[in-house]
C-alpha atoms as a PDB file:
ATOM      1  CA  UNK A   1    -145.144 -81.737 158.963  1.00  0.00           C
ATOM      2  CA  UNK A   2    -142.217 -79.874 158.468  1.00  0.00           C
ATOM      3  CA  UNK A   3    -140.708 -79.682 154.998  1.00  0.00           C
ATOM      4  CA  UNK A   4    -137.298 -78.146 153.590  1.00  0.00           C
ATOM      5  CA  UNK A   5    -136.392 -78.550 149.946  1.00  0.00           C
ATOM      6  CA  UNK A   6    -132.714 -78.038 148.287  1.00  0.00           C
ATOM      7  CA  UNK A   7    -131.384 -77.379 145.320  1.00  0.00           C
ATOM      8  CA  UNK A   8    -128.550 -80.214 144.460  1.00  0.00           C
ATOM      9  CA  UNK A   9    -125.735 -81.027 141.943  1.00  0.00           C
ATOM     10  CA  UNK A  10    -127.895 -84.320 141.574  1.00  0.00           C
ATOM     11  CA  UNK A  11    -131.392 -82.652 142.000  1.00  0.00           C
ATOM     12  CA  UNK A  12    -134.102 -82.084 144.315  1.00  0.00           C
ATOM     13  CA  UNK A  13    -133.487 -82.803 147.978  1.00  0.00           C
ATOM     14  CA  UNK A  14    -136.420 -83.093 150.802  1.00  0.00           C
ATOM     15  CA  UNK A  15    -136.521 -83.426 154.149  1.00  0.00           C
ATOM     16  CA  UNK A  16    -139.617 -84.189 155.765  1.00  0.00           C
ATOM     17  CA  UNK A  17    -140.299 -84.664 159.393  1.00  0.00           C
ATOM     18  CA  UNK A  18    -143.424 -84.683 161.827  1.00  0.00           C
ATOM     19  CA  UNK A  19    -142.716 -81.415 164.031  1.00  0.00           C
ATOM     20  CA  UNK A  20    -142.611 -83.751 167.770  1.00  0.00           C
ATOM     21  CA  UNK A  21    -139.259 -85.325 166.387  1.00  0.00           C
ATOM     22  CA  UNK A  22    -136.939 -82.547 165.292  1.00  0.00           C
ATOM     23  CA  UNK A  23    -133.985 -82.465 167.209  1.00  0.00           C
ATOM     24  CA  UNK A  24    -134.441 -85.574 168.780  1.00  0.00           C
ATOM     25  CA  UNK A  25    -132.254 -88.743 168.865  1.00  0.00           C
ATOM     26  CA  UNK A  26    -133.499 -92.459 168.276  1.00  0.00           C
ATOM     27  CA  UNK A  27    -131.964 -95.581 168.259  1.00  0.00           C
ATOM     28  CA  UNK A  28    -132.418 -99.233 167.443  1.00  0.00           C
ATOM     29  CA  UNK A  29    -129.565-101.174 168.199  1.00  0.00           C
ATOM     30  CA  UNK A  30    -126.179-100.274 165.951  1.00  0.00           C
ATOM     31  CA  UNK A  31    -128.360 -97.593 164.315  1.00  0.00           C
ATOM     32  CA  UNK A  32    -128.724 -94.194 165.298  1.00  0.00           C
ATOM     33  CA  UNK A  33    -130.349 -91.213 163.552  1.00  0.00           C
ATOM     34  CA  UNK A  34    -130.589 -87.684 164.798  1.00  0.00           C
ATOM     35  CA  UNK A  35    -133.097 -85.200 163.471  1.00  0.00           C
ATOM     36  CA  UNK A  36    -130.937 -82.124 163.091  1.00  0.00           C
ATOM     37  CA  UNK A  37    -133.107 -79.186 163.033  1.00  0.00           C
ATOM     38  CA  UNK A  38    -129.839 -77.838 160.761  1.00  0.00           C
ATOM     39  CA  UNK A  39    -131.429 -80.617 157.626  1.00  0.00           C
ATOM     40  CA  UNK A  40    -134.924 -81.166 158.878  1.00  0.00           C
ATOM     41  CA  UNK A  41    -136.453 -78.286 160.133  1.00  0.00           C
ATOM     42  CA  UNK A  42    -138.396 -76.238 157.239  1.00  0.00           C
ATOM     43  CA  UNK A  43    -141.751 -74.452 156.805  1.00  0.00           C
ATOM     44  CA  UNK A  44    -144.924 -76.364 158.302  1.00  0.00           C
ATOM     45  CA  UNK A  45    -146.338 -77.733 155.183  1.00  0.00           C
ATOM     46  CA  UNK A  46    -149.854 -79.198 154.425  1.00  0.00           C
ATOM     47  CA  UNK A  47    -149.811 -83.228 152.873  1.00  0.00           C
ATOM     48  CA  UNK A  48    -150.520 -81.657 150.058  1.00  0.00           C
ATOM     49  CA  UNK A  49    -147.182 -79.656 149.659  1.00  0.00           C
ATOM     50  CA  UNK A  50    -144.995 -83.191 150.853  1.00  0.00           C
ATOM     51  CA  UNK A  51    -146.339 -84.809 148.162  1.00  0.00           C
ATOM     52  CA  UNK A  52    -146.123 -82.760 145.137  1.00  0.00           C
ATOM     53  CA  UNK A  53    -142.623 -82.261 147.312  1.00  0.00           C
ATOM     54  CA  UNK A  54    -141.970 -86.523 146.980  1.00  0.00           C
ATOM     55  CA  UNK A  55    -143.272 -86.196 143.987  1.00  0.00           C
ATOM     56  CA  UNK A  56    -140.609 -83.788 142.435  1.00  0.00           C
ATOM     57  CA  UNK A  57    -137.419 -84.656 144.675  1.00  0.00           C
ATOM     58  CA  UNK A  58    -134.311 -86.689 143.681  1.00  0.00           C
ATOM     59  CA  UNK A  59    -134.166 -87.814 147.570  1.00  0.00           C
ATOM     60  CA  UNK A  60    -135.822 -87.573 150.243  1.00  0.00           C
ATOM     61  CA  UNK A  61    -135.498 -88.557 153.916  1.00  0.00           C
ATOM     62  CA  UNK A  62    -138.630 -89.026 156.235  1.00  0.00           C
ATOM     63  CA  UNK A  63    -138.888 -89.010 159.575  1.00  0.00           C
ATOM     64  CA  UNK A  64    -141.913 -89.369 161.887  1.00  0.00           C
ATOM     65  CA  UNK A  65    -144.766 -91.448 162.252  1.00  0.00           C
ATOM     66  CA  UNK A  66    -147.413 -89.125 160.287  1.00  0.00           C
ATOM     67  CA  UNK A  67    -144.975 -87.815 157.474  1.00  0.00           C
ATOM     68  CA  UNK A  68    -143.791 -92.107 156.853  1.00  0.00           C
ATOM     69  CA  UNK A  69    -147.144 -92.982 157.000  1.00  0.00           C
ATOM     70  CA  UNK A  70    -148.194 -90.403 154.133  1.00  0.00           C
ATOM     71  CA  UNK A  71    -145.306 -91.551 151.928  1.00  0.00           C
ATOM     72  CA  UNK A  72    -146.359 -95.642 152.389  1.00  0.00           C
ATOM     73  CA  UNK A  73    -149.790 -94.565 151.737  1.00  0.00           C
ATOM     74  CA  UNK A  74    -149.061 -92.686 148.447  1.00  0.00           C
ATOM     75  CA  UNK A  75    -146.905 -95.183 147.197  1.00  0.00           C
ATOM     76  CA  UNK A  76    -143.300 -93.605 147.451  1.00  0.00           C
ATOM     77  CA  UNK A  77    -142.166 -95.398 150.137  1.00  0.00           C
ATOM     78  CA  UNK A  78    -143.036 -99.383 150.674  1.00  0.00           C
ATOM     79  CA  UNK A  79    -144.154-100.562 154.771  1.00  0.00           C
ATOM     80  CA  UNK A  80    -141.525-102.854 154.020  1.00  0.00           C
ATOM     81  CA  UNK A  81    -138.392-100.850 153.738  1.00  0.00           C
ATOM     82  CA  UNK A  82    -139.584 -98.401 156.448  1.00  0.00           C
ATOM     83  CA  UNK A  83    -137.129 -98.764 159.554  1.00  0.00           C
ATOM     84  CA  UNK A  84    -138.849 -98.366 162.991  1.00  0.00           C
ATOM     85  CA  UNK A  85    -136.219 -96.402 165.577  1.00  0.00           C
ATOM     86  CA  UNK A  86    -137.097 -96.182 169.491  1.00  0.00           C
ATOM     87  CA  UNK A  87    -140.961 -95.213 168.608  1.00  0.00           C
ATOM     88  CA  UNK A  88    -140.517 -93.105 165.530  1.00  0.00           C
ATOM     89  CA  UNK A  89    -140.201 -94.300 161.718  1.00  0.00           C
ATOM     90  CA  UNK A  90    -137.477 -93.084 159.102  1.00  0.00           C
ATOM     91  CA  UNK A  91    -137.957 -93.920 155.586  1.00  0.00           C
ATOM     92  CA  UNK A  92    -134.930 -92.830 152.863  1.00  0.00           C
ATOM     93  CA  UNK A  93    -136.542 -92.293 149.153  1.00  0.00           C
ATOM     94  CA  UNK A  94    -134.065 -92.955 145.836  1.00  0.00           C
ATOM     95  CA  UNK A  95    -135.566 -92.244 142.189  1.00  0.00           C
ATOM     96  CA  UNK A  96    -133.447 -93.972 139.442  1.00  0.00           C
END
């Protein structure tokens, strides 16, 4: 998975992504979402890494079948609010 991290006014931001999707386009009806290498693309990082990563953020956006599937599994994301786009998954994650 690829991972990039930023600093923010409003905290940690991460941006995690299997490496087969970056810079690709998917769609599911109205809804379109482009993995732009420009937020996405970051240092290959073991499951380990995304999740202390999840763990720390403020936000994160996931993209990809294997990097979703990590988050549902771990509990930060739930299967239910996981949107499936042309044969990938995107998942957004909010701490309040």
């Amino acid at each position: 998975m690829l991972l990039n991290e930023r600093d923010t006014d409003e905290g940690l931001l991460v941006s995690v992504c299997d490496p087969d999707v970056l810079g690709e386009t998917f769609e599911n009806g109205a809804v379109s979402l482009t993995v732009d290498p420009d937020f996405y693309d970051g240092p290959e990082a073991t499951e380990t890494e995304v999740l202390d990563s999840l763990a720390r953020c403020s936000t994160a956006n996931i993209v990809g079948t294997e990097a979703v599937a990590l988050a549902v599994e771990h509990g930060f994301v739930d299967e239910d609010n996981v949107l499936e786009l042309d044969g990938t998954r995107h998942a957004q994650l909010l701490w309040l």
